[in-house]
Protein backbone atom coordinates (compact mmCIF):
# COMPACT_ATOMS: atom_id res chain seq x y z
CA UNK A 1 5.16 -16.44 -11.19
CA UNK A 2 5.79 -14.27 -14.15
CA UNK A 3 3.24 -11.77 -15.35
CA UNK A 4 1.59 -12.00 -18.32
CA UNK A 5 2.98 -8.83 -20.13
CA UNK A 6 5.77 -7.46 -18.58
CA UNK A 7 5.38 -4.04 -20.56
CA UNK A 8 2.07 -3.30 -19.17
CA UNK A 9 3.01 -4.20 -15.73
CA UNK A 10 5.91 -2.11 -15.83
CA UNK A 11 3.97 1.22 -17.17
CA UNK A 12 0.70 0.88 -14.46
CA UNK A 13 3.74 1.27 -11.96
CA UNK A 14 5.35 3.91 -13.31
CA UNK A 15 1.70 5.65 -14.36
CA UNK A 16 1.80 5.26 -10.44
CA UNK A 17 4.93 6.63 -9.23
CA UNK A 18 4.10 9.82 -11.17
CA UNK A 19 1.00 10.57 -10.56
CA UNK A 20 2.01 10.28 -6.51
CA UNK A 21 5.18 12.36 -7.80
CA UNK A 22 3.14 14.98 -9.80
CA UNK A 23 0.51 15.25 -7.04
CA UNK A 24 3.21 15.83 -4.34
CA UNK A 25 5.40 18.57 -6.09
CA UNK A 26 2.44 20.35 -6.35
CA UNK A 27 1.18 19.62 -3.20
CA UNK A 28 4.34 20.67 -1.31
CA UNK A 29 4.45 24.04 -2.93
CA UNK A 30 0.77 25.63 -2.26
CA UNK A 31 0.10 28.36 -0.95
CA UNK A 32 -3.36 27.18 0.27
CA UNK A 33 -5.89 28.55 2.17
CA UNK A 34 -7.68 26.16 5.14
CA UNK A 35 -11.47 27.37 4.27
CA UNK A 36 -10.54 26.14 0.79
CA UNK A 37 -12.76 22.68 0.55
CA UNK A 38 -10.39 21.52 -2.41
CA UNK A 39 -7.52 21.37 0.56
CA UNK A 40 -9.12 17.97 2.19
CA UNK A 41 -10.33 15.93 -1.44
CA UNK A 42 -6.57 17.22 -2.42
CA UNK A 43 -5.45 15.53 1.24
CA UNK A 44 -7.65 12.21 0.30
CA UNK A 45 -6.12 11.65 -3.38
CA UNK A 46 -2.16 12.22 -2.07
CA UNK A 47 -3.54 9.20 0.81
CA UNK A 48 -5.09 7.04 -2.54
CA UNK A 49 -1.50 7.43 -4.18
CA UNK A 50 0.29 6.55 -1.42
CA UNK A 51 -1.30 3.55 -0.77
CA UNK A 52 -1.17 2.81 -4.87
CA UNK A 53 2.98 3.12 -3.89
CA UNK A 54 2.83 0.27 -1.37
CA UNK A 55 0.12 -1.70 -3.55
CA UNK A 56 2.84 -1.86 -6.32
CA UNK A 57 5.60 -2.41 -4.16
CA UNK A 58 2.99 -5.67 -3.11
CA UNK A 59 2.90 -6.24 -7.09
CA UNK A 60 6.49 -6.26 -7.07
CA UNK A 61 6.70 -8.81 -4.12
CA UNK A 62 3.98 -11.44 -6.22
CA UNK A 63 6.38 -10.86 -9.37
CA UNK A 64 3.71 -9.43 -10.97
CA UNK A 65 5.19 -5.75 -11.86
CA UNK A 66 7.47 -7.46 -14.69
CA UNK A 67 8.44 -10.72 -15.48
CA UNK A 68 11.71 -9.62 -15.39
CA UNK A 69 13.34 -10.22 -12.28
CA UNK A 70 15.74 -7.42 -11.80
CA UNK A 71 13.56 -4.52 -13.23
CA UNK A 72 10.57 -6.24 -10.79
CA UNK A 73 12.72 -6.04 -7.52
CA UNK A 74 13.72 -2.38 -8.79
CA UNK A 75 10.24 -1.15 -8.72
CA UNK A 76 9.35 -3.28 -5.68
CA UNK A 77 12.59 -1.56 -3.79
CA UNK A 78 11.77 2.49 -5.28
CA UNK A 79 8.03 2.23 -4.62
CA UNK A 80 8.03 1.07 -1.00
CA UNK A 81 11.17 3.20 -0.08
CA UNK A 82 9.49 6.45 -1.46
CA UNK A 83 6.24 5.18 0.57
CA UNK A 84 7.72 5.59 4.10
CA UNK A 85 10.99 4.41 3.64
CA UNK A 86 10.98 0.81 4.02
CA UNK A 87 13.37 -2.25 2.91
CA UNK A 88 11.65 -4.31 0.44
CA UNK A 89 13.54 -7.51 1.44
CA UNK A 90 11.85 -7.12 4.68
CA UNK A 91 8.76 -6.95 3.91
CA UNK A 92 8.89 -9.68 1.18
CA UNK A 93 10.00 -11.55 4.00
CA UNK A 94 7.35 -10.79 6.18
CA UNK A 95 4.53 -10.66 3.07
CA UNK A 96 5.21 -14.03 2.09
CA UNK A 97 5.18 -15.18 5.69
CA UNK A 98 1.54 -14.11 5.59
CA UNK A 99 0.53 -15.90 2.82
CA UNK A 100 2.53 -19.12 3.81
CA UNK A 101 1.23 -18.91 7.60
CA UNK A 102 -2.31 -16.87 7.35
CA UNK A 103 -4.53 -16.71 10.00
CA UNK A 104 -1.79 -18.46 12.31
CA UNK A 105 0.54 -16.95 15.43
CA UNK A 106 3.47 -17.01 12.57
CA UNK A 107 1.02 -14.68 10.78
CA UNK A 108 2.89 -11.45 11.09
CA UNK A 109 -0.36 -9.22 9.66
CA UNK A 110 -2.88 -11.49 11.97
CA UNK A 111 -3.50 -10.70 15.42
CA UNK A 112 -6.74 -12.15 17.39
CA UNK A 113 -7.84 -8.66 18.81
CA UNK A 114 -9.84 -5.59 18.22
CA UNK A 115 -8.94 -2.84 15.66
CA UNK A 116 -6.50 -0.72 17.29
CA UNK A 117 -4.45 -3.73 19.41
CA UNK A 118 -3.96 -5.70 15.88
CA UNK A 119 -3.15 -2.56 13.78
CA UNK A 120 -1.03 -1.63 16.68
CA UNK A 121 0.76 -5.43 16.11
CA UNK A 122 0.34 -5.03 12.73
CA UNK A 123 2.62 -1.46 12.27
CA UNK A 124 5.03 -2.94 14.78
CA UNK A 125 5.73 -5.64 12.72
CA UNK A 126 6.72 -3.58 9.57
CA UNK A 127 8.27 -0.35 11.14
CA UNK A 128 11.74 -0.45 12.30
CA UNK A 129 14.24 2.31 14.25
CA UNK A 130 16.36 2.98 11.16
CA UNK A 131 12.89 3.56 8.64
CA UNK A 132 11.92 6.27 11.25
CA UNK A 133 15.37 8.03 11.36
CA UNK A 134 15.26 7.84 7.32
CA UNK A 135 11.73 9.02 7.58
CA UNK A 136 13.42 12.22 9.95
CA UNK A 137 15.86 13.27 8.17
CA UNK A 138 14.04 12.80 4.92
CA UNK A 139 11.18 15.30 7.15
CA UNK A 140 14.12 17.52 7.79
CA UNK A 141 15.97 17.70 4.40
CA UNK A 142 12.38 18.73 3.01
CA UNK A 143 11.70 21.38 5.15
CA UNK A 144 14.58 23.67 4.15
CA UNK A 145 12.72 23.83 0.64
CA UNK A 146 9.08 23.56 2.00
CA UNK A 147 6.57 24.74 4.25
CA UNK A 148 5.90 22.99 7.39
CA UNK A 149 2.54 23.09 7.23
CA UNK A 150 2.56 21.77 3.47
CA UNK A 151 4.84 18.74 4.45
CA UNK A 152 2.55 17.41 7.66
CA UNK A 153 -0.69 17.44 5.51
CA UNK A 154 0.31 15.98 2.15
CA UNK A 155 3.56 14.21 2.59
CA UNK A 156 3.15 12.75 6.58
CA UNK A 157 -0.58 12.75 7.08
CA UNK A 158 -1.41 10.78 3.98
CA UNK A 159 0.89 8.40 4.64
CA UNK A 160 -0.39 7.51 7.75
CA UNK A 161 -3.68 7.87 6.90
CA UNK A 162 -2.82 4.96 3.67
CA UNK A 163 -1.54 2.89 6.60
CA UNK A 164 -5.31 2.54 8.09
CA UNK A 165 -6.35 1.92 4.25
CA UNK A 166 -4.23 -0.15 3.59
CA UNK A 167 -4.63 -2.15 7.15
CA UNK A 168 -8.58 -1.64 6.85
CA UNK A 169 -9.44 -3.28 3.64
CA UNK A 170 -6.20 -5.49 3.00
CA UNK A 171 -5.95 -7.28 6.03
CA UNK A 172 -8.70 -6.15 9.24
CA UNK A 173 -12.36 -6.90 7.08
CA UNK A 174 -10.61 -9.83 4.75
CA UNK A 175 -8.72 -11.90 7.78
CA UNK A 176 -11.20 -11.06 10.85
CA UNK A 177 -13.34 -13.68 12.40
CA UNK A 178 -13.95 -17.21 10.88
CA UNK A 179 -13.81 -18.63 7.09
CA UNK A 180 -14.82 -21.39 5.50
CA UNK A 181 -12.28 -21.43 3.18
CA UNK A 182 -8.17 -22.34 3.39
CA UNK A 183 -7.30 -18.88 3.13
CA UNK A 184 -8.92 -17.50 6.27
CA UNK A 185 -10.62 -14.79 4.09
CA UNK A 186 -13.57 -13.12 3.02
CA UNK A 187 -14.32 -10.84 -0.06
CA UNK A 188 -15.75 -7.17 -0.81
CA UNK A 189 -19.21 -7.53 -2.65
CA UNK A 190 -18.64 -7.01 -6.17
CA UNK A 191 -18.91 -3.49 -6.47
CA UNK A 192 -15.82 -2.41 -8.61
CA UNK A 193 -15.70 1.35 -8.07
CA UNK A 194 -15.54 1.02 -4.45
CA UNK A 195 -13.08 -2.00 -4.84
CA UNK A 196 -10.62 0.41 -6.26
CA UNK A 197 -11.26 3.64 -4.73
CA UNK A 198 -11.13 1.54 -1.29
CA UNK A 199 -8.09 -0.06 -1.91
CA UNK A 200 -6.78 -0.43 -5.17
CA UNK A 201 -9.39 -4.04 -5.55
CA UNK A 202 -7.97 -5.13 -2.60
CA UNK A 203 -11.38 -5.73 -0.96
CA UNK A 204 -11.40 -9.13 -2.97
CA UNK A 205 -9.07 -10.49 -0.99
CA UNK A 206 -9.74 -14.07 -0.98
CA UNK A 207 -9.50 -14.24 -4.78
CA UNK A 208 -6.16 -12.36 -4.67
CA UNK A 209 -5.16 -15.39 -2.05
CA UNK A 210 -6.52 -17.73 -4.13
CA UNK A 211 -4.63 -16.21 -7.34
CA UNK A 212 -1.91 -14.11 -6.19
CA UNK A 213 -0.08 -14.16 -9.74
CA UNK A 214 -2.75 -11.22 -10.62
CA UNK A 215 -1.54 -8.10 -10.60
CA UNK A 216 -3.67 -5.23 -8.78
CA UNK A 217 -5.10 -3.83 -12.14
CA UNK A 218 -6.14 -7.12 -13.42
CA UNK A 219 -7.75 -8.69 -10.04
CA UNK A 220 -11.11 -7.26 -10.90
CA UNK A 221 -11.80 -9.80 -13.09
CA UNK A 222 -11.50 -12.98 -10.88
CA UNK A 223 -14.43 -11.37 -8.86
CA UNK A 224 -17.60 -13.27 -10.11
């Protein structure tokens, strides 16, 4: 479905991709000091912006970035290849498969286990040999320009760490245990500060299933 305004859509991503940009640069060239407690909230925003990179590539894959195909798919493709460098035809593929099959064993983000054995399924699922050699050599390009040190805690660790955010509150809390409802989910308590913070509004999950024309910035608002 198209978006309603394909300007704004377009500019939230972007606002997005440079804020994650602007954060990194930064990031990668500090000369910090452990002891310093600004090191670890600095640690936590670079993990909120990387999982605002994969919540727009998600955008992207609803049609909801633009209305315009091609400049849609080009977001969609940039933001999830500068996340950890996935395909976004794949994990259209695989997205859509969730919402056409939730809950189900052709669910590919549902497994009926604990935490660790369905995030386990669930990274399996989206990670493939040729993301994790693009992923090394990216690593190793990097570190001829950058510290070590700086690249493991704010260019690997967040990302990993956005993976359990994003697997926490977008998939494990909403799709775990029983619902009453076609969409096999439940919804964060309307608390908007923590609905972003947590995961972008994510936490209202059913109504995103229920409407998943809305974009992430606008979601908010089919919360009652």
């Amino acid at each position: 479905m198209k978006t309603e305004s394909t300007h704004t859509g377009i500019f939230v991503a972007i606002l997005v991709i440079l804020c994650w940009f602007t954060s990194l640069s930064y990031l990668l060239q500090w000369d910090f000091n452990w002891r310093n407690p600004l090191v670890y909230f600095m640690l936590l925003l670079q993990m909120h912006l990387y999982t605002g990179l994969f919540i727009t590539a998600h955008d992207a894959m609803h049609g909801t970035v633009s209305s315009n195909k091609a400049s849609n798919n080009f977001i969609g493709y940039i933001t999830v290849f500068l996340y950890a460098g996935f395909f976004y035809n794949r994990l259209y593929a695989k997205h859509h498969q969730h919402h056409r099959h939730v809950h189900t064993g052709d669910d590919p983000d549902y497994a009926p286990h604990g935490f660790w054995k369905w995030y386990l399924r669930f990274m399996m699922n989206y990670v493939t040999i040729i993301q994790l050699v693009i992923m090394a050599v990216a690593y190793n390009v990097l570190n001829i320009w950058f510290d070590e040190r700086n690249l493991l805690l704010f260019w690997v660790l967040p990302s990993l760490l956005s993976t359990f955010q994003l697997f926490y509150f977008g998939t494990y809390l909403p799709h775990k245990g029983e619902h009453d409802n076609e969409y096999h989910a439940s919804s964060l308590q309307k608390n908007h500060l923590l609905a972003f913070f947590s995961c972008y509004f994510f936490g209202y999950h059913l109504e995103h299933h229920q409407k998943p024309q809305v974009p992430w910035w606008m979601l908010y608002k089919q919360k009652n």
